[in-house]
PDB file of N, CA and C in Angstrom:
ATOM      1  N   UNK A   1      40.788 -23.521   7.189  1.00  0.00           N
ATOM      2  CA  UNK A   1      39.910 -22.354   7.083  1.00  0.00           C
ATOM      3  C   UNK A   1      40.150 -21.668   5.742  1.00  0.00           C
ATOM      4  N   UNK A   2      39.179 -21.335   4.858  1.00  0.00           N
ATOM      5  CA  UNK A   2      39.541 -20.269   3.843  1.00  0.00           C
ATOM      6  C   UNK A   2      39.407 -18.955   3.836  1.00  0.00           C
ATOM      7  N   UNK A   3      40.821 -18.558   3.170  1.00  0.00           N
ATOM      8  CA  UNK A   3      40.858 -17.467   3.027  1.00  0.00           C
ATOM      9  C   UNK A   3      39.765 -16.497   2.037  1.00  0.00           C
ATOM     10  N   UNK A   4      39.021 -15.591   2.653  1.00  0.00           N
ATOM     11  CA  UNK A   4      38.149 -14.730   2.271  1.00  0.00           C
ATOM     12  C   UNK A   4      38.806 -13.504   2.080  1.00  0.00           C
ATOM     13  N   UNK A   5      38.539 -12.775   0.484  1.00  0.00           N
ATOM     14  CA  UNK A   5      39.218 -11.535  -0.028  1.00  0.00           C
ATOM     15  C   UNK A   5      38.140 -10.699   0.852  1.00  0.00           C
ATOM     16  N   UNK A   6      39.317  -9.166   0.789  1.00  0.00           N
ATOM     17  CA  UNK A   6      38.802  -8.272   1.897  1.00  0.00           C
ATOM     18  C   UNK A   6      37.561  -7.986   0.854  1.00  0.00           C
ATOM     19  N   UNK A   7      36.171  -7.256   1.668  1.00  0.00           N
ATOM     20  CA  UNK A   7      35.640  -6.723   1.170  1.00  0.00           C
ATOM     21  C   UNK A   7      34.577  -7.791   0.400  1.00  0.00           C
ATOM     22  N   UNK A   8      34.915  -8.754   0.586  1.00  0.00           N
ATOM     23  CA  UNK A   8      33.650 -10.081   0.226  1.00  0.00           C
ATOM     24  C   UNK A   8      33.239 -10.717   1.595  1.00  0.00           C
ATOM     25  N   UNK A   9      31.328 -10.376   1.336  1.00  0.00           N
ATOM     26  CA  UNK A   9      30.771 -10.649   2.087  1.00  0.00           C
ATOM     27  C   UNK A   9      30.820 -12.037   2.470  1.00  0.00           C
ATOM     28  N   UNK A  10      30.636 -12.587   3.854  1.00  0.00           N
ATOM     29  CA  UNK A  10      30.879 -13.945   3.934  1.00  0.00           C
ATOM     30  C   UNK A  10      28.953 -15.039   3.164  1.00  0.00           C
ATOM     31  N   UNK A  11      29.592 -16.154   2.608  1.00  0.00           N
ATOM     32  CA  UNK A  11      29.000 -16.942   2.368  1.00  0.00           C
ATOM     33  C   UNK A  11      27.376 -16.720   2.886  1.00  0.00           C
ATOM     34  N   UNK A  12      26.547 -16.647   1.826  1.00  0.00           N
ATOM     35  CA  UNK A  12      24.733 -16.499   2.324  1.00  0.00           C
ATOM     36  C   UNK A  12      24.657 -14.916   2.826  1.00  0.00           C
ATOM     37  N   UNK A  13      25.068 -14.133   3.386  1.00  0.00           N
ATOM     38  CA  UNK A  13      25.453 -12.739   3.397  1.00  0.00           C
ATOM     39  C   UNK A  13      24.617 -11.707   2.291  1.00  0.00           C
ATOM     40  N   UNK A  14      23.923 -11.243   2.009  1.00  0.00           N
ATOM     41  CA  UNK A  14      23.590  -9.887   0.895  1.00  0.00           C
ATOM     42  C   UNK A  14      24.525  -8.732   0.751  1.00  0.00           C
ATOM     43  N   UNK A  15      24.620  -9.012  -0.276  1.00  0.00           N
ATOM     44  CA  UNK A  15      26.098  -7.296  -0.678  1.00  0.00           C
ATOM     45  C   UNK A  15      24.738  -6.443  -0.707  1.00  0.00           C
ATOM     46  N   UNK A  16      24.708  -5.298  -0.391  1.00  0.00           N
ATOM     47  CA  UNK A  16      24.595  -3.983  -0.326  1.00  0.00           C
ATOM     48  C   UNK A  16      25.236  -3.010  -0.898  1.00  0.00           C
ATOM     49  N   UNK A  17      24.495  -2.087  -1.920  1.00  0.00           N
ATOM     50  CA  UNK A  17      25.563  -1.194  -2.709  1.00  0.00           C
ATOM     51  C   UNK A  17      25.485   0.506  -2.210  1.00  0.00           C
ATOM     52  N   UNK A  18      25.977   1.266  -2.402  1.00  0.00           N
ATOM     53  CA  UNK A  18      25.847   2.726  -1.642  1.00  0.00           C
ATOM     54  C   UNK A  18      25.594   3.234  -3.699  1.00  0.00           C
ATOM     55  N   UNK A  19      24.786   3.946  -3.805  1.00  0.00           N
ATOM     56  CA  UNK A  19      24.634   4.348  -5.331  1.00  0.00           C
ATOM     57  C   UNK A  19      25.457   5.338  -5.247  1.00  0.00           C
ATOM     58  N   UNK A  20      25.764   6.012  -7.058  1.00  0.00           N
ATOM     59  CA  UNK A  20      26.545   6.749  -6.539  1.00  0.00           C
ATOM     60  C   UNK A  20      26.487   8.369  -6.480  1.00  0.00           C
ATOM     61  N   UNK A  21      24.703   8.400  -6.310  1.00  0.00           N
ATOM     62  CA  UNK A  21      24.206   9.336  -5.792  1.00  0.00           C
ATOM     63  C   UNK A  21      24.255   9.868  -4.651  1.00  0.00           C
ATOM     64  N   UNK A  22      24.942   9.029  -3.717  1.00  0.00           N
ATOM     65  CA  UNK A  22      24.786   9.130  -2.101  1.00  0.00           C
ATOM     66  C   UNK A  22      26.335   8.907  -1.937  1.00  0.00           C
ATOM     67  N   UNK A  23      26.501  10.759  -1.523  1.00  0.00           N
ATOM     68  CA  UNK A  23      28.266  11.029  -1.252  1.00  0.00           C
ATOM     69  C   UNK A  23      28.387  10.864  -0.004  1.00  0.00           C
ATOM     70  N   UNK A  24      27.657  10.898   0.863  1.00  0.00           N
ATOM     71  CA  UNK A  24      27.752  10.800   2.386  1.00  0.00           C
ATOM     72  C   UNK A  24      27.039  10.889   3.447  1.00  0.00           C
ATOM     73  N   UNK A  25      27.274  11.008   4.585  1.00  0.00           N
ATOM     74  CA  UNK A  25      25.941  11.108   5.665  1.00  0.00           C
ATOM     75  C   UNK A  25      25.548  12.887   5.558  1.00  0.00           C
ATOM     76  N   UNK A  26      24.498  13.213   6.235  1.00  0.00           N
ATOM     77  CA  UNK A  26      23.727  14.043   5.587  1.00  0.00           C
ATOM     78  C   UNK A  26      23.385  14.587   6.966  1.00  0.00           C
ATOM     79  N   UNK A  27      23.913  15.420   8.016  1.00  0.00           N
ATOM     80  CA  UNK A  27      22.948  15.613   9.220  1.00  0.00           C
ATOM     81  C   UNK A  27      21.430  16.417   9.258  1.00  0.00           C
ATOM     82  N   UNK A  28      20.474  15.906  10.169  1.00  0.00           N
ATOM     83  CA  UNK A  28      18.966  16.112  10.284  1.00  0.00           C
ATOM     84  C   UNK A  28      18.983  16.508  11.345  1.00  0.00           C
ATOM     85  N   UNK A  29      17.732  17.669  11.933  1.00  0.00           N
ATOM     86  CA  UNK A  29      17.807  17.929  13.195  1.00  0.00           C
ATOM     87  C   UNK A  29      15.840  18.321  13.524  1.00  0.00           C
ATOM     88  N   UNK A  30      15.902  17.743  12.290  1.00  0.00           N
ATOM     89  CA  UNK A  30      13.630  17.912  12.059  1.00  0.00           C
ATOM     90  C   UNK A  30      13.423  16.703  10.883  1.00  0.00           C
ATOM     91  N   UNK A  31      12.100  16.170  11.381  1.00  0.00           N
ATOM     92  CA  UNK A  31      11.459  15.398   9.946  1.00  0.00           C
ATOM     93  C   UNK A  31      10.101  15.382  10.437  1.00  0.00           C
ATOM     94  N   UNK A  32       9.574  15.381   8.744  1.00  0.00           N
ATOM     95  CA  UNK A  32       8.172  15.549   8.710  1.00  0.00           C
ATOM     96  C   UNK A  32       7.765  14.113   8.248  1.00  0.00           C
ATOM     97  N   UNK A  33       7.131  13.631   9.024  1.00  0.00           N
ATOM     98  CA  UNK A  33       5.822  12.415   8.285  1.00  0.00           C
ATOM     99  C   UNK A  33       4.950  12.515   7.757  1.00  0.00           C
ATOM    100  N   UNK A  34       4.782  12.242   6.484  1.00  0.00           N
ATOM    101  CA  UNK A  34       3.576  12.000   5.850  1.00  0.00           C
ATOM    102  C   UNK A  34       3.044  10.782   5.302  1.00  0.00           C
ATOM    103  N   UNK A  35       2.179  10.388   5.233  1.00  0.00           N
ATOM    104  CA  UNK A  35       1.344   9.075   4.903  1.00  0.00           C
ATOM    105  C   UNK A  35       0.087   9.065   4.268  1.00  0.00           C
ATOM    106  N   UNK A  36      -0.050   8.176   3.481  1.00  0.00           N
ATOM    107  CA  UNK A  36      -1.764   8.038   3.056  1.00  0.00           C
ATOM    108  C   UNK A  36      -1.438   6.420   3.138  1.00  0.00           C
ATOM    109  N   UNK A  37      -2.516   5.597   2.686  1.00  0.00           N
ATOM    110  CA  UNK A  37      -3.039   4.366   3.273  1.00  0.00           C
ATOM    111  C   UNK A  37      -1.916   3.243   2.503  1.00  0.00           C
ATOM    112  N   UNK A  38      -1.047   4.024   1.715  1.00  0.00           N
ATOM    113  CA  UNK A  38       0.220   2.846   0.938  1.00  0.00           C
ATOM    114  C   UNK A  38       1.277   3.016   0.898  1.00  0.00           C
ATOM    115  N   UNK A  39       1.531   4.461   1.872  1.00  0.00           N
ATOM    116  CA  UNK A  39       2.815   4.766   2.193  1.00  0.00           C
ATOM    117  C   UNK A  39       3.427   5.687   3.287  1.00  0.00           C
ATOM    118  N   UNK A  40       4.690   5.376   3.621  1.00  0.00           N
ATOM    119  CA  UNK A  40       5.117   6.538   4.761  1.00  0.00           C
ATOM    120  C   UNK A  40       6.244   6.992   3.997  1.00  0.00           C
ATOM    121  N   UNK A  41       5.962   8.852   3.924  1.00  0.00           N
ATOM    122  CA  UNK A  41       7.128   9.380   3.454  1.00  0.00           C
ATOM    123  C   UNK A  41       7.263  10.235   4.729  1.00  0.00           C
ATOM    124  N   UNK A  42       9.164  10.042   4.824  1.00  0.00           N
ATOM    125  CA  UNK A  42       9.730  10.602   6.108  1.00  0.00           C
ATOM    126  C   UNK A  42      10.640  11.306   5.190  1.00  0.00           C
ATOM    127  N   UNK A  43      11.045  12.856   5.454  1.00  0.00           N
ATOM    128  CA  UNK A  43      11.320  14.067   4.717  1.00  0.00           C
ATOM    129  C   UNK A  43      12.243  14.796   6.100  1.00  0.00           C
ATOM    130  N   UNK A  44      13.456  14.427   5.917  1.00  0.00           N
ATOM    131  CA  UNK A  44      14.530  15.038   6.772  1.00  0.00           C
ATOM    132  C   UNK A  44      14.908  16.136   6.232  1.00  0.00           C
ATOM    133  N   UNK A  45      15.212  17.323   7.653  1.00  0.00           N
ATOM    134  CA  UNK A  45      15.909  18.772   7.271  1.00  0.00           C
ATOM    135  C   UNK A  45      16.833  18.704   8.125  1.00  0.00           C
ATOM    136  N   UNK A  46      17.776  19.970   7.538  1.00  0.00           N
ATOM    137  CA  UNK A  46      18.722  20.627   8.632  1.00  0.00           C
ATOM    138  C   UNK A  46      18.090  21.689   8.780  1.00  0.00           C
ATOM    139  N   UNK A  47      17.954  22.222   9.632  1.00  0.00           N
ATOM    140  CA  UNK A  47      17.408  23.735   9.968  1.00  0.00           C
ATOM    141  C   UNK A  47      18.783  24.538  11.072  1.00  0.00           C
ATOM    142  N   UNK A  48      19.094  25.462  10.063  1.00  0.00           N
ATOM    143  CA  UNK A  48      19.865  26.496  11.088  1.00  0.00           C
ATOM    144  C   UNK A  48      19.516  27.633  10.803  1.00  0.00           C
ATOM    145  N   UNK A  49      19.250  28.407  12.028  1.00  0.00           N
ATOM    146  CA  UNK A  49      18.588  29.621  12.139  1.00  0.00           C
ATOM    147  C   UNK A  49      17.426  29.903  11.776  1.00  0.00           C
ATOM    148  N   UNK A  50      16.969  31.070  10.967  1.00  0.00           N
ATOM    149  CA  UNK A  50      15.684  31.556   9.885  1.00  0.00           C
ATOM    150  C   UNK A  50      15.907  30.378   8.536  1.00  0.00           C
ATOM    151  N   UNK A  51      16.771  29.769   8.282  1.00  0.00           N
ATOM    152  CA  UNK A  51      16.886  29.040   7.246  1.00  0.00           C
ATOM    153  C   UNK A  51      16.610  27.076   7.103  1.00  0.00           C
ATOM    154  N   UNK A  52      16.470  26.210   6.511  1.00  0.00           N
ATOM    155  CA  UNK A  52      16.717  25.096   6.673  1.00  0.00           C
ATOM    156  C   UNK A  52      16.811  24.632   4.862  1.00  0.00           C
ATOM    157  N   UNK A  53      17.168  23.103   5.049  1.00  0.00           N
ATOM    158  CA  UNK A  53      17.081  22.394   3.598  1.00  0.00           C
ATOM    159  C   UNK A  53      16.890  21.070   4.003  1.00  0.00           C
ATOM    160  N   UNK A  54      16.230  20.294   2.751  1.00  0.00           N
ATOM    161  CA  UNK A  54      15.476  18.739   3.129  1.00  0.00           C
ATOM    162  C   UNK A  54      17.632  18.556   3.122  1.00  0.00           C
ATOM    163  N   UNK A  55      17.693  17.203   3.269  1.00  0.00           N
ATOM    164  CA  UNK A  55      18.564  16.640   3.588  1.00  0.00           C
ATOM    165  C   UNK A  55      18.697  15.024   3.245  1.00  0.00           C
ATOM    166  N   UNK A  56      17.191  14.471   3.169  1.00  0.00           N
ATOM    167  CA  UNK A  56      16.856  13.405   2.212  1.00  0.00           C
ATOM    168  C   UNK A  56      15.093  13.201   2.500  1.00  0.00           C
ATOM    169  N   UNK A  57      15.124  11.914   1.530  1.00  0.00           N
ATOM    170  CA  UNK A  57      14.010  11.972   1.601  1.00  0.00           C
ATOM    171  C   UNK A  57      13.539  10.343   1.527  1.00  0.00           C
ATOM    172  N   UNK A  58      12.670   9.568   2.227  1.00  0.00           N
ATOM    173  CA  UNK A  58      12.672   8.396   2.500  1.00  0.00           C
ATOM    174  C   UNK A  58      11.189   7.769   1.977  1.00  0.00           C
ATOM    175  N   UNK A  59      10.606   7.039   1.654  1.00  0.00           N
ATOM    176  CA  UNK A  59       9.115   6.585   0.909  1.00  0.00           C
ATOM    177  C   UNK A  59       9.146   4.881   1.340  1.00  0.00           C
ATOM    178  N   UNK A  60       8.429   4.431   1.824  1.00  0.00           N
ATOM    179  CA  UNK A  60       8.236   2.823   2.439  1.00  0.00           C
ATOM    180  C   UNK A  60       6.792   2.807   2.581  1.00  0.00           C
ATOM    181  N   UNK A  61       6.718   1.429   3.022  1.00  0.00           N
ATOM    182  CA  UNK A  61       5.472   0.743   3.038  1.00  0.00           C
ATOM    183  C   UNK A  61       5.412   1.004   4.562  1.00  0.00           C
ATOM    184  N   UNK A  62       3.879   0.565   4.373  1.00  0.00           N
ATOM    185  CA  UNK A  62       3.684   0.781   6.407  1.00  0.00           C
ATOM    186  C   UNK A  62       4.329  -0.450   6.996  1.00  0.00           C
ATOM    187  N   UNK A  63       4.485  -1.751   6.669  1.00  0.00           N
ATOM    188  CA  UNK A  63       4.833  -2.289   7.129  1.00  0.00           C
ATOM    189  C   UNK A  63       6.479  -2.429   7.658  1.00  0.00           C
ATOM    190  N   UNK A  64       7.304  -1.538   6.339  1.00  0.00           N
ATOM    191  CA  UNK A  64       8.611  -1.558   6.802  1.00  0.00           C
ATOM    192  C   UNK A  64       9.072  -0.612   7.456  1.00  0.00           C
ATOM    193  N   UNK A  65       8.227   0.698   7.609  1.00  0.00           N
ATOM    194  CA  UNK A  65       8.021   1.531   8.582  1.00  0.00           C
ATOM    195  C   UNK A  65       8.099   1.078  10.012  1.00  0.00           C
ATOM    196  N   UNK A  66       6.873   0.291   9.879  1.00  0.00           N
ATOM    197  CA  UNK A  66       6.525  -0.265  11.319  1.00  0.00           C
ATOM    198  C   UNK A  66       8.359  -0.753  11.813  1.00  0.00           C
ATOM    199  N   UNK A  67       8.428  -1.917  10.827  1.00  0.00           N
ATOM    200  CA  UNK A  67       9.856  -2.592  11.183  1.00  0.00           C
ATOM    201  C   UNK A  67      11.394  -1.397  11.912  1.00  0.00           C
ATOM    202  N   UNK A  68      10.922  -0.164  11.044  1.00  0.00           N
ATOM    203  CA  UNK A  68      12.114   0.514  11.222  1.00  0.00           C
ATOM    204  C   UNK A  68      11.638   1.307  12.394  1.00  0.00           C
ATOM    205  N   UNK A  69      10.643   1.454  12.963  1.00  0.00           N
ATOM    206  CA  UNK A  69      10.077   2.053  14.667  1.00  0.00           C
ATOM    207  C   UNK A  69      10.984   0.993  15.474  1.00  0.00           C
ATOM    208  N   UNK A  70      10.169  -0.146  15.344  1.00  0.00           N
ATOM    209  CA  UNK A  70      11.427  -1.080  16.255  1.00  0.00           C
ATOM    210  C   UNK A  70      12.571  -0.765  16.052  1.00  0.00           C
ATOM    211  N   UNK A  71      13.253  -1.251  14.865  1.00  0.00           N
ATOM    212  CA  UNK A  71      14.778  -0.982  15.162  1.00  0.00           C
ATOM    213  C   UNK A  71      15.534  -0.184  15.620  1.00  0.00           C
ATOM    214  N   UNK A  72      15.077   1.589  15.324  1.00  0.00           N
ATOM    215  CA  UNK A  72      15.210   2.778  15.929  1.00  0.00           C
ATOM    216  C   UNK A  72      14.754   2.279  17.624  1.00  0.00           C
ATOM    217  N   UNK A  73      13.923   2.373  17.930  1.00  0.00           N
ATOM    218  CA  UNK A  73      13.559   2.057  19.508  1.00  0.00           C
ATOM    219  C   UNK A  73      14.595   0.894  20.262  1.00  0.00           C
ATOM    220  N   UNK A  74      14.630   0.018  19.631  1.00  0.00           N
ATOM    221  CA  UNK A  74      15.700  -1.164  20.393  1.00  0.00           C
ATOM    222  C   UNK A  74      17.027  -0.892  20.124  1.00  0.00           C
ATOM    223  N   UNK A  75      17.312   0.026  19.198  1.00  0.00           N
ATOM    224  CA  UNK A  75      18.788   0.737  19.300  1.00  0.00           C
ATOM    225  C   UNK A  75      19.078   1.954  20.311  1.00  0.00           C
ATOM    226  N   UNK A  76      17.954   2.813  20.594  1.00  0.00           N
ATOM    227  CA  UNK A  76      17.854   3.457  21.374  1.00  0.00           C
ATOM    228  C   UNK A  76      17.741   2.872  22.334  1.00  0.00           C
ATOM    229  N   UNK A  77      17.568   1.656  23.067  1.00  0.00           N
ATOM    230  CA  UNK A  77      17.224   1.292  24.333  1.00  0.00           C
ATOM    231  C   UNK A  77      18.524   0.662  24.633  1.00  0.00           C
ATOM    232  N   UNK A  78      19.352  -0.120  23.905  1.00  0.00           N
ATOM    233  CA  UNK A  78      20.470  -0.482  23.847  1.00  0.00           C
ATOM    234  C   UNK A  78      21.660   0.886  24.234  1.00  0.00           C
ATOM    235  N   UNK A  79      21.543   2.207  23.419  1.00  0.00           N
ATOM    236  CA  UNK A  79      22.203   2.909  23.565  1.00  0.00           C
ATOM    237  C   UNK A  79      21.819   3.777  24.993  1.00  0.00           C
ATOM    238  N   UNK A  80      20.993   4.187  25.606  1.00  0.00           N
ATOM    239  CA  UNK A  80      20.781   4.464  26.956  1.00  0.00           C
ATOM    240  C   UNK A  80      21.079   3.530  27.809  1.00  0.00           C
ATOM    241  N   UNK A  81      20.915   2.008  27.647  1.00  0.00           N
ATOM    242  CA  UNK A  81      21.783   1.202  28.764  1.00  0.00           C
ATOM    243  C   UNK A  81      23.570   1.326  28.669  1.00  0.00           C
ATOM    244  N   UNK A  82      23.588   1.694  27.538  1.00  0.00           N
ATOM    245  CA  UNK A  82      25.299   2.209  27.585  1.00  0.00           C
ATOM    246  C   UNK A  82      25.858   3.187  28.357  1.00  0.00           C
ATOM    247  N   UNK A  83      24.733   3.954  28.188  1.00  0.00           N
ATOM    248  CA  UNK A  83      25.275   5.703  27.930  1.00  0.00           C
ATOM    249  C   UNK A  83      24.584   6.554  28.711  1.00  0.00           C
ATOM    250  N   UNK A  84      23.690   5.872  29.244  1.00  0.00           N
ATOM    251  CA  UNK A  84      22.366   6.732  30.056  1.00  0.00           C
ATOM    252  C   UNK A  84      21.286   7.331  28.999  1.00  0.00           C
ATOM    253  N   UNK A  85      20.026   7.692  29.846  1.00  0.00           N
ATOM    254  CA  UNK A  85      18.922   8.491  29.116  1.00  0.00           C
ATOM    255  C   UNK A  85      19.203   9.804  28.048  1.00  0.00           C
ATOM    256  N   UNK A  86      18.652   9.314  27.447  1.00  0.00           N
ATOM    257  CA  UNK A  86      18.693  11.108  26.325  1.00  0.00           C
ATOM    258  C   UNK A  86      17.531  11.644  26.809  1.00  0.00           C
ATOM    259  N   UNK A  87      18.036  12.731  26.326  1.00  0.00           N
ATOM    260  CA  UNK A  87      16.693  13.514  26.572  1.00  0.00           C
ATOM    261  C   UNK A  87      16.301  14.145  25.298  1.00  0.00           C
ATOM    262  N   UNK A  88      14.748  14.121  25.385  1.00  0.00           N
ATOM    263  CA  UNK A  88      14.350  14.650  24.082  1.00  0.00           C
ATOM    264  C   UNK A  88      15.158  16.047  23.631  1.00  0.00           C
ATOM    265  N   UNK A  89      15.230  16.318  22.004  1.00  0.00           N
ATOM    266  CA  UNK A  89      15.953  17.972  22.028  1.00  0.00           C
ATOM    267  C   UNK A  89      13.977  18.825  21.929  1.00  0.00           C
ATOM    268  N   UNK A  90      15.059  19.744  21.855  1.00  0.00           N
ATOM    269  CA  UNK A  90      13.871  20.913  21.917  1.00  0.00           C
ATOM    270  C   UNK A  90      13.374  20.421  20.520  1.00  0.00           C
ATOM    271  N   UNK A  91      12.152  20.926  19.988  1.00  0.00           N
ATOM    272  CA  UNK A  91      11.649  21.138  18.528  1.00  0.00           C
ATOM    273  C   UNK A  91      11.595  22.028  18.176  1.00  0.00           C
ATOM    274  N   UNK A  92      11.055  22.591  17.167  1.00  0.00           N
ATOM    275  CA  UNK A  92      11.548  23.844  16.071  1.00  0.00           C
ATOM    276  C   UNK A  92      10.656  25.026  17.069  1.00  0.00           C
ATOM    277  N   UNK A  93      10.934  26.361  16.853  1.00  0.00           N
ATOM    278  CA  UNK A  93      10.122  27.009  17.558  1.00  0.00           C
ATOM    279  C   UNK A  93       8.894  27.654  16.721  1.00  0.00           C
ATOM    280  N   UNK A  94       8.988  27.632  15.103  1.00  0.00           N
ATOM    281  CA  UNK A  94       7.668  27.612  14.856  1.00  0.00           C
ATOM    282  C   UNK A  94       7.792  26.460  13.752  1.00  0.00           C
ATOM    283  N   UNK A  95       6.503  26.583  12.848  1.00  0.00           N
ATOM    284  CA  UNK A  95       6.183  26.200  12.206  1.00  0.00           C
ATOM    285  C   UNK A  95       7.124  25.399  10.562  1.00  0.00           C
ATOM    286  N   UNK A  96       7.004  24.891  10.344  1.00  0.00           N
ATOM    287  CA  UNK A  96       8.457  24.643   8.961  1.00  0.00           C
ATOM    288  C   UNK A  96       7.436  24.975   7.850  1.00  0.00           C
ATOM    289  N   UNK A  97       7.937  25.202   6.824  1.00  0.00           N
ATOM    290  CA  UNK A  97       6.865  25.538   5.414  1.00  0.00           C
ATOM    291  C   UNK A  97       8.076  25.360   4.540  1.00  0.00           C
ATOM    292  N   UNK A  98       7.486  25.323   3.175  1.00  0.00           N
ATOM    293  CA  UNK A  98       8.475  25.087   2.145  1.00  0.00           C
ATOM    294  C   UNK A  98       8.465  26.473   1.365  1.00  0.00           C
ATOM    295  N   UNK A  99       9.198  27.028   0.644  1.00  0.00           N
ATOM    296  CA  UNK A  99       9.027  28.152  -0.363  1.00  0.00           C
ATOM    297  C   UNK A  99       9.049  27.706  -1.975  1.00  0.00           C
ATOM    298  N   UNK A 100       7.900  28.137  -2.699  1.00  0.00           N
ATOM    299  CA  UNK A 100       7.793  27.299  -3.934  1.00  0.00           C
ATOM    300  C   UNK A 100       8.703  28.408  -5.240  1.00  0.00           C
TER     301      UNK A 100
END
């Protein structure tokens, strides 16, 4: 068997890089969709209290959109056969707007 250095992906594998714009996970607790006919932009916030801030911001094709509905959904279905049902959270109680 050969020995593989830590941290090298195995053989046929894709490395993946984290840029080094992106210090860490980012928590969301709202996102807005928007789309026109060549793209889906998904626009995550944190919202606490009277206040919130985007948190990131995501731009894809419809098609890899589509792809990432499944994966979200069959991870979620996987994780309720673990863990039991979630339940939806509440949503915002009004409206979100941006301040320019």
């Amino acid at each position: 068997m050969e020995n593989q250095k830590p941290n090298n992906p195995p053989a046929g594998a894709q490395e993946i890089k984290v840029a080094d714009n992106i210090p860490g996970a980012e928590y969301a607790n709202a996102m807005q969709i928007i789309h026109n006919k060549d793209e889906f932009q998904l626009v995550f916030f944190n919202i606490m209290g009277a206040s919130g801030r985007v948190t990131g911001k995501i731009i894809t094709s419809p098609g890899h959109f589509k792809r990432m509905i499944a994966a979200m959904a069959d991870d979620l279905k996987k994780y309720e056969e673990k863990f039991g049902e979630v339940e939806k959270a509440a949503g915002p109680e009004k409206e979100i707007g941006f301040k320019g």
